[in-house]
PDB file of N, CA and C in Angstrom:
ATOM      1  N   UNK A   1      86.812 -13.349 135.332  1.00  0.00           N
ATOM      2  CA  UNK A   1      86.629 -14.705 135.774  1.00  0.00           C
ATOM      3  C   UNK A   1      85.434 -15.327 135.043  1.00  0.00           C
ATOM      4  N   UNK A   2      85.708 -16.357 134.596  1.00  0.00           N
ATOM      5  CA  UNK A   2      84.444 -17.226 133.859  1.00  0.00           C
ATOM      6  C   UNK A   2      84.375 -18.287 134.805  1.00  0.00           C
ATOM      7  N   UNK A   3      82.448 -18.821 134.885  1.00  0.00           N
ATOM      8  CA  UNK A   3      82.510 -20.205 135.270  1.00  0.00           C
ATOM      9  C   UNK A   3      81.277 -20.818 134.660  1.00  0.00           C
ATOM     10  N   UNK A   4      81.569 -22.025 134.546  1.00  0.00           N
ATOM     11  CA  UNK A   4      81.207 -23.357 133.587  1.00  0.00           C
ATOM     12  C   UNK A   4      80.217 -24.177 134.437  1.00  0.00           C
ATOM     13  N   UNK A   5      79.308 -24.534 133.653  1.00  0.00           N
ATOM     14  CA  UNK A   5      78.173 -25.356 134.625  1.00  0.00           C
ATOM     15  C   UNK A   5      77.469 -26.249 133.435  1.00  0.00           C
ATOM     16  N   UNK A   6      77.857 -27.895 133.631  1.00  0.00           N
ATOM     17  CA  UNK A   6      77.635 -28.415 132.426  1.00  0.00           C
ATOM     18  C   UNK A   6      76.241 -29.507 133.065  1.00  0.00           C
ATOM     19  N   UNK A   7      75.236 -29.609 132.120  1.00  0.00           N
ATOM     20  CA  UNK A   7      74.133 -30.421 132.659  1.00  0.00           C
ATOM     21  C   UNK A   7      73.682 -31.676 131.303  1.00  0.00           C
ATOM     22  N   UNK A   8      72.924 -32.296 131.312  1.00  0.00           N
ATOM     23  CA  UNK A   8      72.300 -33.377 130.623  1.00  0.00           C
ATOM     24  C   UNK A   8      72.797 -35.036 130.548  1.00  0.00           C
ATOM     25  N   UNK A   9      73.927 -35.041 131.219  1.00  0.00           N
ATOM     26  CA  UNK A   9      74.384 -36.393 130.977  1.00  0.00           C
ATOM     27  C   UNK A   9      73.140 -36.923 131.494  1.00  0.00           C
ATOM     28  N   UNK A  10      73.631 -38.580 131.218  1.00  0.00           N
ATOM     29  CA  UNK A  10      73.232 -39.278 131.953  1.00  0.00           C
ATOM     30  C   UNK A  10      73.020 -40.448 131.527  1.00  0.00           C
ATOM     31  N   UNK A  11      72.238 -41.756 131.093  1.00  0.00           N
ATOM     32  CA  UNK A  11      72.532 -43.138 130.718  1.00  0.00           C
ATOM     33  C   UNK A  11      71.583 -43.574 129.430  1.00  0.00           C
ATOM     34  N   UNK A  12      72.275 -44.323 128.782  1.00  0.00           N
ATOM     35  CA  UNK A  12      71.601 -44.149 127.398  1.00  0.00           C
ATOM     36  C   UNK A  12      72.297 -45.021 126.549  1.00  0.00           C
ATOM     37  N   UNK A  13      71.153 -45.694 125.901  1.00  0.00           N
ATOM     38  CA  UNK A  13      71.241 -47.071 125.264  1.00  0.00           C
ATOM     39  C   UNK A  13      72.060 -46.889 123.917  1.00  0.00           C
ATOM     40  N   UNK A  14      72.742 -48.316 123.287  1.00  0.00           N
ATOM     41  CA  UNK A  14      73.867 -48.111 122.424  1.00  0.00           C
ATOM     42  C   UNK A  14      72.900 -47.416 120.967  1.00  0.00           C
ATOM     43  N   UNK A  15      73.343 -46.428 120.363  1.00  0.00           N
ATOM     44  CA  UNK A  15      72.594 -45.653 119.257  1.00  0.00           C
ATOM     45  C   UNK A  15      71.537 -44.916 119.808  1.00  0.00           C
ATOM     46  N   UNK A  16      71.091 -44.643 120.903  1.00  0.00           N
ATOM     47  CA  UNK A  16      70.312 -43.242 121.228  1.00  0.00           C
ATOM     48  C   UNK A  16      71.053 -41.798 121.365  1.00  0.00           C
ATOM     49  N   UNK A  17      70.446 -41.015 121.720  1.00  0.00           N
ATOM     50  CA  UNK A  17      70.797 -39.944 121.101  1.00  0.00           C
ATOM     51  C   UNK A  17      70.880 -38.628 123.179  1.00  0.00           C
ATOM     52  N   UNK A  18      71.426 -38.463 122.986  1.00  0.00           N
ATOM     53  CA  UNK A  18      71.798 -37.201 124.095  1.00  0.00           C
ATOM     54  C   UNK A  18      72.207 -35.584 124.179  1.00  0.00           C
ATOM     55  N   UNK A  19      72.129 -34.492 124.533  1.00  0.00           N
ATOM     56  CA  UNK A  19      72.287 -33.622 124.650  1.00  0.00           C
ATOM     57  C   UNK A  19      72.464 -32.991 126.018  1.00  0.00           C
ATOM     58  N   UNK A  20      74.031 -32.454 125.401  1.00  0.00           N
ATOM     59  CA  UNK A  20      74.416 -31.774 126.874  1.00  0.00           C
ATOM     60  C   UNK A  20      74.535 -30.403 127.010  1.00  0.00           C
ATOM     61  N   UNK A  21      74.289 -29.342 127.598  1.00  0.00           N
ATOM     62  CA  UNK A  21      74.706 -28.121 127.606  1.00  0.00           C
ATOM     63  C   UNK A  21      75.589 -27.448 128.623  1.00  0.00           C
ATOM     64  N   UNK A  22      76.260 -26.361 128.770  1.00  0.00           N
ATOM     65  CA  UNK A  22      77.152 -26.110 128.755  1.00  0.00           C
ATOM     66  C   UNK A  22      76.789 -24.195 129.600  1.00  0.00           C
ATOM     67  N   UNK A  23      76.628 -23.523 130.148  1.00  0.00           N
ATOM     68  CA  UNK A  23      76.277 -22.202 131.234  1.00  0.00           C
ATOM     69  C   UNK A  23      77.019 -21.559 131.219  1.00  0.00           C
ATOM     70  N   UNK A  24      77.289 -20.762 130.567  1.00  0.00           N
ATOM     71  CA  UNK A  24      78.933 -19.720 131.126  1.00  0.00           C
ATOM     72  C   UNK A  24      78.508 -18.234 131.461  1.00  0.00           C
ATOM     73  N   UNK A  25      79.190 -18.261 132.320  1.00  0.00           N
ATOM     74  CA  UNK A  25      78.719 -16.759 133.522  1.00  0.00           C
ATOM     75  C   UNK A  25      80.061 -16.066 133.772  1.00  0.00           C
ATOM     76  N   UNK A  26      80.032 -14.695 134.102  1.00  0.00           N
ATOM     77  CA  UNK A  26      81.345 -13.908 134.485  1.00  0.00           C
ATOM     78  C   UNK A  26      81.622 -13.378 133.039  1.00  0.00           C
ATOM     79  N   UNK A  27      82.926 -13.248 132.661  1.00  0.00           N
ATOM     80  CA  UNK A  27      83.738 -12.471 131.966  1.00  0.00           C
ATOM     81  C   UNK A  27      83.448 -12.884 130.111  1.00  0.00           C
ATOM     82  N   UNK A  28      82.714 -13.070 130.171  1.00  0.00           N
ATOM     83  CA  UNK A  28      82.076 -14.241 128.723  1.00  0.00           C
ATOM     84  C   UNK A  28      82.219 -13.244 127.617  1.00  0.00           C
ATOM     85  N   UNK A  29      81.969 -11.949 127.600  1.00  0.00           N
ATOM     86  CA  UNK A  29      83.065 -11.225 126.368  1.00  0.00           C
ATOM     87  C   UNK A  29      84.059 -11.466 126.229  1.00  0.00           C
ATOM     88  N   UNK A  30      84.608 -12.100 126.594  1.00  0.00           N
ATOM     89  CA  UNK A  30      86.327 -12.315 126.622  1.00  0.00           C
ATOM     90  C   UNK A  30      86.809 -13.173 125.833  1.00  0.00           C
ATOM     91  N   UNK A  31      85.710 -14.482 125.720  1.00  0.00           N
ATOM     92  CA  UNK A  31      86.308 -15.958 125.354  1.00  0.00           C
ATOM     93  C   UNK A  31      86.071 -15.891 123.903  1.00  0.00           C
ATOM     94  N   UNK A  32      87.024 -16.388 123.456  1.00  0.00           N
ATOM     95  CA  UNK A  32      87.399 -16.483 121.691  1.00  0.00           C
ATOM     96  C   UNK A  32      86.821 -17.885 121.503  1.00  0.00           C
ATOM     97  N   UNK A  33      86.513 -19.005 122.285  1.00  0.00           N
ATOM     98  CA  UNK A  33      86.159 -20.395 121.616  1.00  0.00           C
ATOM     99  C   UNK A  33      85.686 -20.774 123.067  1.00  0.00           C
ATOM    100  N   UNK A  34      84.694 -22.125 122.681  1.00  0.00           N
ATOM    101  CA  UNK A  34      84.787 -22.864 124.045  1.00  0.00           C
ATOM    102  C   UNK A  34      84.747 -24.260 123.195  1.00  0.00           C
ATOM    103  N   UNK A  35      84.976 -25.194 124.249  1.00  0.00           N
ATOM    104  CA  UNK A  35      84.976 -26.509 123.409  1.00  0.00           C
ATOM    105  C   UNK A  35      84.418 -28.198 124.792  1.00  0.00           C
ATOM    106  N   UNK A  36      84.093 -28.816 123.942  1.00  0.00           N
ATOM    107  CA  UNK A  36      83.838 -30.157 124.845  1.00  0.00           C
ATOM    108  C   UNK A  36      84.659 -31.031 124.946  1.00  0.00           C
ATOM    109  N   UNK A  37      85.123 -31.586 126.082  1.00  0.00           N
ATOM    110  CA  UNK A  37      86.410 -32.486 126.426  1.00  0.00           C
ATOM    111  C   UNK A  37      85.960 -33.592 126.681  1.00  0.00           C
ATOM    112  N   UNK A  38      86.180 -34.899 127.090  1.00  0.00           N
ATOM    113  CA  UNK A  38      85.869 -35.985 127.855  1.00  0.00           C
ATOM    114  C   UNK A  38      86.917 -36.889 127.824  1.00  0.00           C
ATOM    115  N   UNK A  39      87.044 -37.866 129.463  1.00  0.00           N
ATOM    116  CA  UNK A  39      87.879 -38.485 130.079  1.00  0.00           C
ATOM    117  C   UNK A  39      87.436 -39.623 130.076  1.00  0.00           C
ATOM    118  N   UNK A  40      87.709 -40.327 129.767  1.00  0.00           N
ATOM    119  CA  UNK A  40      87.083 -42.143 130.493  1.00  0.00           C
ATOM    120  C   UNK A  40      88.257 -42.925 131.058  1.00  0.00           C
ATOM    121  N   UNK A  41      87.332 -43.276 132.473  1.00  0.00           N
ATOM    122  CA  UNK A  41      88.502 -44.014 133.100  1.00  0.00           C
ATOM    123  C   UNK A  41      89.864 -44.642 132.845  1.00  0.00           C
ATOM    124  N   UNK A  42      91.363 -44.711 133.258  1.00  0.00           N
ATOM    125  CA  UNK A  42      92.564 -45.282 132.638  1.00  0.00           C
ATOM    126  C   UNK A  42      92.588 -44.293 131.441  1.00  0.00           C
ATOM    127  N   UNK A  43      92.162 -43.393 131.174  1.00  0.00           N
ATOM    128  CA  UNK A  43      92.609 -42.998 129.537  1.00  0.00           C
ATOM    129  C   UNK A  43      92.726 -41.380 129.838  1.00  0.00           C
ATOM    130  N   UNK A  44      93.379 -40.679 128.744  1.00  0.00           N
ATOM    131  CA  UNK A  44      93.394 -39.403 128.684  1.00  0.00           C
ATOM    132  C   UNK A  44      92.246 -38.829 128.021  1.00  0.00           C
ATOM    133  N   UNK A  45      92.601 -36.958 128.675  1.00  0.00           N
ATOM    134  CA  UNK A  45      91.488 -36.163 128.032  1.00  0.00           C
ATOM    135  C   UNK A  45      91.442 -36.008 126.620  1.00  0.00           C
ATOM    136  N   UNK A  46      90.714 -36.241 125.957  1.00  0.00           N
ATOM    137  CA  UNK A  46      90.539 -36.142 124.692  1.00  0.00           C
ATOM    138  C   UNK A  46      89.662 -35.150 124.332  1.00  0.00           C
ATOM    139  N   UNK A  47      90.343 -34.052 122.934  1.00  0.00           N
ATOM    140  CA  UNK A  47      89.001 -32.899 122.705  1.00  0.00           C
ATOM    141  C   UNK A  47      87.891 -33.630 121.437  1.00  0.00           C
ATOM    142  N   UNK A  48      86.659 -33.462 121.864  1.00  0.00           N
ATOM    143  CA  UNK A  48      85.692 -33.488 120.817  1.00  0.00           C
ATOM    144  C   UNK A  48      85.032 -32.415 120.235  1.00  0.00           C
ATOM    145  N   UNK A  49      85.485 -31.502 120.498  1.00  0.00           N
ATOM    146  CA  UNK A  49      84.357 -30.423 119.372  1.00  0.00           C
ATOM    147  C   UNK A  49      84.968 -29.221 120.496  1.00  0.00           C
ATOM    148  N   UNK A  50      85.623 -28.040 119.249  1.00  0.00           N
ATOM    149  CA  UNK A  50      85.338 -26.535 119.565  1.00  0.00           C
ATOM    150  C   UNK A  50      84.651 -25.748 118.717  1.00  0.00           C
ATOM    151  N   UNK A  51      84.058 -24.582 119.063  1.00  0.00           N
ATOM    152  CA  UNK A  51      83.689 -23.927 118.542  1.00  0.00           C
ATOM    153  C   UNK A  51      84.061 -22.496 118.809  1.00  0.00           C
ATOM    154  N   UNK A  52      84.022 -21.513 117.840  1.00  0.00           N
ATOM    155  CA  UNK A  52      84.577 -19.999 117.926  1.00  0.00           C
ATOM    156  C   UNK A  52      83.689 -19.481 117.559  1.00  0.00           C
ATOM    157  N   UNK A  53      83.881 -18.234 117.849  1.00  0.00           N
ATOM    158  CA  UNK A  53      83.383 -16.976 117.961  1.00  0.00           C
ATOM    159  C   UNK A  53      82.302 -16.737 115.988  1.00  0.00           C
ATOM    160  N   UNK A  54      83.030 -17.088 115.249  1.00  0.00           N
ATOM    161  CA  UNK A  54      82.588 -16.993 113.981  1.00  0.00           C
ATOM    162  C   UNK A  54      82.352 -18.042 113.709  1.00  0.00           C
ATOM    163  N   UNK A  55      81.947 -19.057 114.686  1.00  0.00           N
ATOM    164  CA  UNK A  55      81.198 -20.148 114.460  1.00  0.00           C
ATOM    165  C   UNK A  55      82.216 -21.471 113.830  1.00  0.00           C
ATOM    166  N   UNK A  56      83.533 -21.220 113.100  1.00  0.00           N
ATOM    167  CA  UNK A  56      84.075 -22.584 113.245  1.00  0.00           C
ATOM    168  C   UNK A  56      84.330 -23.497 113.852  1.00  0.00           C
ATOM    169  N   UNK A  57      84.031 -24.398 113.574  1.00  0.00           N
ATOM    170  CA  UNK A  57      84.239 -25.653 114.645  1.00  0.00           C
ATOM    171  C   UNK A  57      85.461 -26.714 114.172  1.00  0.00           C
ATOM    172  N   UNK A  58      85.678 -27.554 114.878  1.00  0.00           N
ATOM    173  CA  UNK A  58      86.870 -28.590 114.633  1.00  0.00           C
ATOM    174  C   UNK A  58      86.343 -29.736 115.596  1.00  0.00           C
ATOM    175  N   UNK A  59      86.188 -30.973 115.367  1.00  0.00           N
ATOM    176  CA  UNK A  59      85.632 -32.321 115.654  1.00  0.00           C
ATOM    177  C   UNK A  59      86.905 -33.372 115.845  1.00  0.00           C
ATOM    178  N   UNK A  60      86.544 -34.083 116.841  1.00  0.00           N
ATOM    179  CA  UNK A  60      87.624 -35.185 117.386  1.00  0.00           C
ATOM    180  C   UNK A  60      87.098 -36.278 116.029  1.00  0.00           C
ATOM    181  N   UNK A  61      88.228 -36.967 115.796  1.00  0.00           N
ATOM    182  CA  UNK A  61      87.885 -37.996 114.450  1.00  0.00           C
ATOM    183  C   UNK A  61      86.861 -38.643 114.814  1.00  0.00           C
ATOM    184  N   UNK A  62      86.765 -39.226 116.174  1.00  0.00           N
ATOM    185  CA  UNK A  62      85.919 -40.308 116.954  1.00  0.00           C
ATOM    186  C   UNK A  62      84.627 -40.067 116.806  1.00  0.00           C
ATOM    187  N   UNK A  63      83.828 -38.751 116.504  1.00  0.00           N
ATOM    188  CA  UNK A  63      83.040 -38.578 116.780  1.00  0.00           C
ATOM    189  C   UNK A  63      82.139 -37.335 115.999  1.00  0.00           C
ATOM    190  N   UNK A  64      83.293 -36.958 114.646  1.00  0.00           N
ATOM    191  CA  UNK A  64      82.719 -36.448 112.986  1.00  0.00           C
ATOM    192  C   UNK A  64      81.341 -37.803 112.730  1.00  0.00           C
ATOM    193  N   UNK A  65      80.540 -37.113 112.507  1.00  0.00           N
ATOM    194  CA  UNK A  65      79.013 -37.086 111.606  1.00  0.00           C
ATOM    195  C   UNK A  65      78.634 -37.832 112.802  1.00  0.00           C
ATOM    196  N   UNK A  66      78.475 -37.819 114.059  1.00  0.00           N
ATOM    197  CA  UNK A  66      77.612 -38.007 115.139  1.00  0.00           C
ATOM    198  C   UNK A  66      77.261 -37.223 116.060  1.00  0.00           C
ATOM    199  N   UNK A  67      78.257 -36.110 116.148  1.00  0.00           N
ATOM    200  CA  UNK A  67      78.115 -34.890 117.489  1.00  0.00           C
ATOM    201  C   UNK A  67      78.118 -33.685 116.448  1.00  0.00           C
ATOM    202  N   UNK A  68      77.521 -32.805 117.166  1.00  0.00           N
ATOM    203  CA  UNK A  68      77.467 -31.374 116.817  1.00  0.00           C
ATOM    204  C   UNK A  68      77.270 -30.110 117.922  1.00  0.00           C
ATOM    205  N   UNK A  69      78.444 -29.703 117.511  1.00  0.00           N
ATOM    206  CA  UNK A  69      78.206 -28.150 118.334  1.00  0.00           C
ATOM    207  C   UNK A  69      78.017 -27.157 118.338  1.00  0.00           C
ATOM    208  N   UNK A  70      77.071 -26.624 119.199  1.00  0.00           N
ATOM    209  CA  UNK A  70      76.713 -25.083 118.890  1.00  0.00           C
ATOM    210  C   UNK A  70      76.869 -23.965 120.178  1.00  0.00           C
ATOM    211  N   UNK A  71      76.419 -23.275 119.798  1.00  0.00           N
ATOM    212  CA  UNK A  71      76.587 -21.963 120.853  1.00  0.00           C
ATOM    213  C   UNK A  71      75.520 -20.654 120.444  1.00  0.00           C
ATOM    214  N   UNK A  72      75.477 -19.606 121.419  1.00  0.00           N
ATOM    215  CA  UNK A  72      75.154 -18.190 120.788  1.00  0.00           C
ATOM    216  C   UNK A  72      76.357 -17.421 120.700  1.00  0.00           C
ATOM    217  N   UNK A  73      76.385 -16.599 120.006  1.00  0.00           N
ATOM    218  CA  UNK A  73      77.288 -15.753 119.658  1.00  0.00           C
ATOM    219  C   UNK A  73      77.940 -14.825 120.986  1.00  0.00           C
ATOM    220  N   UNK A  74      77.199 -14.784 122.158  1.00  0.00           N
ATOM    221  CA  UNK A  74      77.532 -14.573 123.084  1.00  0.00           C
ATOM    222  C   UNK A  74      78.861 -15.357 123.961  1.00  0.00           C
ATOM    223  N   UNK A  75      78.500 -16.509 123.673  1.00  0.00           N
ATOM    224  CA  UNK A  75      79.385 -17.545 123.954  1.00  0.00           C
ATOM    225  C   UNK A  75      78.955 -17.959 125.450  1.00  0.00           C
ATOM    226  N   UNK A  76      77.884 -17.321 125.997  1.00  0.00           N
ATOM    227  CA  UNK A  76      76.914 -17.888 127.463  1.00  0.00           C
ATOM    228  C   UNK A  76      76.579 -19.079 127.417  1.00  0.00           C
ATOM    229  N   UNK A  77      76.360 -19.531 126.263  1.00  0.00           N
ATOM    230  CA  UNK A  77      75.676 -21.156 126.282  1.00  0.00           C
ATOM    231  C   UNK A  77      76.245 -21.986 125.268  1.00  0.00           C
ATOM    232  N   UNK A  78      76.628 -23.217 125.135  1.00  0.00           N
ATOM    233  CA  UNK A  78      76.952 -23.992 124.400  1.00  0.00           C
ATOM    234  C   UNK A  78      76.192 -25.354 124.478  1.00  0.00           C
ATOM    235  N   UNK A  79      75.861 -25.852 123.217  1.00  0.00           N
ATOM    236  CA  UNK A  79      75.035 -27.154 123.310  1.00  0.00           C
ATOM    237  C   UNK A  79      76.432 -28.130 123.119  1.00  0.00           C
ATOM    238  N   UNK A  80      75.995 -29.772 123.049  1.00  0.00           N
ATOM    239  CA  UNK A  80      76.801 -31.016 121.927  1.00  0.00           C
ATOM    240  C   UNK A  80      75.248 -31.971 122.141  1.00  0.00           C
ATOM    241  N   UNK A  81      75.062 -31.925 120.972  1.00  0.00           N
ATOM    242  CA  UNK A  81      74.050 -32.639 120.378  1.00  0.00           C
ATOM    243  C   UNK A  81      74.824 -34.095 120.294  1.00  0.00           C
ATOM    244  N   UNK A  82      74.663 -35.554 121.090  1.00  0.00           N
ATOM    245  CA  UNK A  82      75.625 -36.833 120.875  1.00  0.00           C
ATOM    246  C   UNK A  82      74.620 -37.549 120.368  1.00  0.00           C
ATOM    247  N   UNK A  83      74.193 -37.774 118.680  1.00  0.00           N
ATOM    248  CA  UNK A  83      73.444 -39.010 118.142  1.00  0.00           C
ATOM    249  C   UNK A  83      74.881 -40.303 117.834  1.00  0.00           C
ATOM    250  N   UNK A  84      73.662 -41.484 117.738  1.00  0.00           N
ATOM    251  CA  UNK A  84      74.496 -42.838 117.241  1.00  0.00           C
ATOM    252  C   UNK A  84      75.430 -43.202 118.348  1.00  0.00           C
ATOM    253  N   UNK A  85      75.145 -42.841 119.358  1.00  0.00           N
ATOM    254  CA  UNK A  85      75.642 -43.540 120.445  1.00  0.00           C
ATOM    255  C   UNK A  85      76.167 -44.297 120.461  1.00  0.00           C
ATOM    256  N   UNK A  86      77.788 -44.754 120.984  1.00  0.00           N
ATOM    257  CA  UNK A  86      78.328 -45.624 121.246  1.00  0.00           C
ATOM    258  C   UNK A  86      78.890 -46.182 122.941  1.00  0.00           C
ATOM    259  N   UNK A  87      79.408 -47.259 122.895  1.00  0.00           N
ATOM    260  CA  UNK A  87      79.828 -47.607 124.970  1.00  0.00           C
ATOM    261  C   UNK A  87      80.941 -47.125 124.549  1.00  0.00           C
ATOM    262  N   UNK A  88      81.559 -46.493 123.658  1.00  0.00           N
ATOM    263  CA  UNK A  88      83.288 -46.070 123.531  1.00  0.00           C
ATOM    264  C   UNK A  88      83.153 -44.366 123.978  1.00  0.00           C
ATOM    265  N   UNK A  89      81.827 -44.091 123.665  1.00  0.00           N
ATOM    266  CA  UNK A  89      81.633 -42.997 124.021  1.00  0.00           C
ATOM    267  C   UNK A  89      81.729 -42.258 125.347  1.00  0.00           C
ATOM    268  N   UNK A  90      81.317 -43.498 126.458  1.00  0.00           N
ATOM    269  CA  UNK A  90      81.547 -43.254 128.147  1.00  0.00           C
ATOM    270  C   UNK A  90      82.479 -42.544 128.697  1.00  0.00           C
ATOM    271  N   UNK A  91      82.363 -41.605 129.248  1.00  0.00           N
ATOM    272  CA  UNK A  91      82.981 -40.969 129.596  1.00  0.00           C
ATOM    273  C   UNK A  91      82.835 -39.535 130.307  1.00  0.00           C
ATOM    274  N   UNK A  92      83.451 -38.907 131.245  1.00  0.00           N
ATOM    275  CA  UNK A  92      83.043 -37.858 131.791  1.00  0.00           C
ATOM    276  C   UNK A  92      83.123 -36.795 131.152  1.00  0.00           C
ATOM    277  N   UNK A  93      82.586 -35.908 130.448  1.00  0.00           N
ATOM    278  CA  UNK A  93      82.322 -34.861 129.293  1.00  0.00           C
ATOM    279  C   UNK A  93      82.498 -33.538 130.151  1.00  0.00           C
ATOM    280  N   UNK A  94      83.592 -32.780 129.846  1.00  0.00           N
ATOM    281  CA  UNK A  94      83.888 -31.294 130.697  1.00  0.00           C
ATOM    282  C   UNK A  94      83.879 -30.535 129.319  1.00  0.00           C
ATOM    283  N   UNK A  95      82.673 -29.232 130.036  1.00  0.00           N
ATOM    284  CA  UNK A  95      83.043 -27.896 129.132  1.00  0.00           C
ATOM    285  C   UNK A  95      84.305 -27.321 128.869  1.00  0.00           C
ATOM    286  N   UNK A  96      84.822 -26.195 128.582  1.00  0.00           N
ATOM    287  CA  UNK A  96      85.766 -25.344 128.920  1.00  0.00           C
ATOM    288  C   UNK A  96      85.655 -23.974 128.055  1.00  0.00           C
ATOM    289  N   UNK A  97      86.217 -22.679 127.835  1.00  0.00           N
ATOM    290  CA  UNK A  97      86.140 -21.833 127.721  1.00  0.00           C
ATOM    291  C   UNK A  97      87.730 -21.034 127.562  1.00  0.00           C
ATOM    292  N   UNK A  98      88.118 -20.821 126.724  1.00  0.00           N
ATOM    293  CA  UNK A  98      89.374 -20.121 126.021  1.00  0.00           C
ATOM    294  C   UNK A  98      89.142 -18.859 125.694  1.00  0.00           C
ATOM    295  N   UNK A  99      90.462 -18.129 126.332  1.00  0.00           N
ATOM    296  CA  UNK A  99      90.466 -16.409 125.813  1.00  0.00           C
ATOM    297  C   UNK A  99      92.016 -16.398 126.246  1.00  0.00           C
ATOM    298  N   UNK A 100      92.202 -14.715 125.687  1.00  0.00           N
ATOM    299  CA  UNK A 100      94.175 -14.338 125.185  1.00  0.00           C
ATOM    300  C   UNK A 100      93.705 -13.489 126.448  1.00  0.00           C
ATOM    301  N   UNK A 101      95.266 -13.734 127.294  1.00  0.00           N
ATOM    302  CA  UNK A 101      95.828 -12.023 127.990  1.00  0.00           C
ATOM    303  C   UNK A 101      96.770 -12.084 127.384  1.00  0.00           C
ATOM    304  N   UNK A 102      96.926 -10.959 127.083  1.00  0.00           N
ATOM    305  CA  UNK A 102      98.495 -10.550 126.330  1.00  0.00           C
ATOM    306  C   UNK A 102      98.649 -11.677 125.639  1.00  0.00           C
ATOM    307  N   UNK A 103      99.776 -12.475 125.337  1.00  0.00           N
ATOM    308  CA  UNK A 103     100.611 -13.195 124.527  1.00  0.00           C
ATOM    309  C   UNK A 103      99.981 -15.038 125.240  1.00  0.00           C
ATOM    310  N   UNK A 104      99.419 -14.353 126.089  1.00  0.00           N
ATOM    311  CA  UNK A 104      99.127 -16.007 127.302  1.00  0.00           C
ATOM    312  C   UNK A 104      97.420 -16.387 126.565  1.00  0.00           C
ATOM    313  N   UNK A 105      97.728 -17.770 126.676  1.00  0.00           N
ATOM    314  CA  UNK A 105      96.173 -18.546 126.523  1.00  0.00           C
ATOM    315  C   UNK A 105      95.397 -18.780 127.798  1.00  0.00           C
ATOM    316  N   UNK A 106      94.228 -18.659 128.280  1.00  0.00           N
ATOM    317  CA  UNK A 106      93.847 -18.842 129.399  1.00  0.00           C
ATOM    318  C   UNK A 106      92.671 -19.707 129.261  1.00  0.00           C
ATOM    319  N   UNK A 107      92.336 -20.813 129.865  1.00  0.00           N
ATOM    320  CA  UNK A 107      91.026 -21.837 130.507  1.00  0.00           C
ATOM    321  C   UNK A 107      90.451 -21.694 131.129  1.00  0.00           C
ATOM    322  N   UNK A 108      89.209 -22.272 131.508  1.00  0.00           N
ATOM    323  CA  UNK A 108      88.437 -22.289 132.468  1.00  0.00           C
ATOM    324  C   UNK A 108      87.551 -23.820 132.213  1.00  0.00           C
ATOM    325  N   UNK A 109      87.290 -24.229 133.099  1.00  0.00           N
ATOM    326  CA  UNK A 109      86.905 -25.903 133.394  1.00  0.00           C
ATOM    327  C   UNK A 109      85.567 -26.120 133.899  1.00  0.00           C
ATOM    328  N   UNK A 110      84.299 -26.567 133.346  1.00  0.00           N
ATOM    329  CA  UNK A 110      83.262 -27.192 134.461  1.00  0.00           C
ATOM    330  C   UNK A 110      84.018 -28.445 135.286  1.00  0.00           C
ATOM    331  N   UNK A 111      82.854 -28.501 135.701  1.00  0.00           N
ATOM    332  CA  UNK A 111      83.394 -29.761 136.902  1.00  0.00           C
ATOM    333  C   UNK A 111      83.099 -31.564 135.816  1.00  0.00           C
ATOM    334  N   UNK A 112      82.295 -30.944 135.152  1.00  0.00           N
ATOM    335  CA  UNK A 112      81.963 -32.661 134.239  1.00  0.00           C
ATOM    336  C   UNK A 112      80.605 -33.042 134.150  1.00  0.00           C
ATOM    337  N   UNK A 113      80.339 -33.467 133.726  1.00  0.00           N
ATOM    338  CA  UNK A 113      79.175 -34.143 133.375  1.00  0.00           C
ATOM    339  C   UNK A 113      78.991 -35.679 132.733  1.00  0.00           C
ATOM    340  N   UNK A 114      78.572 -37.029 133.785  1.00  0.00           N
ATOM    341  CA  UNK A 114      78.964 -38.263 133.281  1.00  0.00           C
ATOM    342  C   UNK A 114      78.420 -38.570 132.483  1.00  0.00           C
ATOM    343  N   UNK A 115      78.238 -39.498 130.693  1.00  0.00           N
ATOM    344  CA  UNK A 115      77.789 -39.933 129.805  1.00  0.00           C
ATOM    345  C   UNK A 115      78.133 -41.406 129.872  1.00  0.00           C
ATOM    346  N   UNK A 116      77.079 -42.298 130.169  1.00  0.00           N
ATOM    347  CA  UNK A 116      77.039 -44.014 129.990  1.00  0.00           C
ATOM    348  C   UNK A 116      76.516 -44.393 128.504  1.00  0.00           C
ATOM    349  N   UNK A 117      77.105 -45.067 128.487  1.00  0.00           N
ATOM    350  CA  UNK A 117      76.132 -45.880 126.990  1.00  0.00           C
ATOM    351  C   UNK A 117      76.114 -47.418 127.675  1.00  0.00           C
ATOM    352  N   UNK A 118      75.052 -47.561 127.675  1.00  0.00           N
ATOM    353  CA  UNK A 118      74.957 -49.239 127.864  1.00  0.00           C
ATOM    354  C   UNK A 118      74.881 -49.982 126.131  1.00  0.00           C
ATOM    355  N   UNK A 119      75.725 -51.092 126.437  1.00  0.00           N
ATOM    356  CA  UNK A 119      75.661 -52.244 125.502  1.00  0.00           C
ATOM    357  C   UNK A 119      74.681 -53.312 125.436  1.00  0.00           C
TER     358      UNK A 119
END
């Protein structure tokens, strides 16, 4: 069992800069990637940034050469560094955490963490 505990949101002017992190506890040898999600009201989840085990990452278009993600190799902690801030950016930002049983993909979810940009 893994669980997710995401902290730093919070409100922040158009082009400032934020950092959120990301806690993972329980079964954390297990997970092959974790990655950052976010929802904004009326709209779907959209992924912004995973990262793996050997450190590749993959970036939502929206948000190449402004966010960056990291982790330890452990995969216990994960940062997203959000410079150049935008209000398109708003949105509720959930961790998550990926690993294989057998042939099956498996998740695990924080609860969220809200990000404002004022205009």
């Amino acid at each position: 069992q893994v669980q997710l505990v995401e902290s730093g949101g919070g409100l922040v002017q158009t082009g400032g800069s934020l950092r959120l992190s990301c806690a993972a506890s329980g079964s954390t040898f297990s997970i092959n990637a974790m990655s950052w999600y976010r929802q904004a009201p009326g709209k779907q989840r959209e992924l912004v940034a995973t990262i793996a085990r050997d450190d590749r990452t993959v970036y939502g278009d929206s948000v190449k050469g402004r966010f960056t993600i990291s982790g330890n190799n452990a995969m216990s902690t994960m940062y997203l560094q959000m410079n150049s801030l935008k209000p398109e950016d708003t949105a509720v930002y959930y961790c998550a955490a990926h690993w294989e049983m057998g042939s099956e993909l498996h998740d695990a979810w924080g609860r969220g963490t809200q990000v404002t940009v004022s205009s």
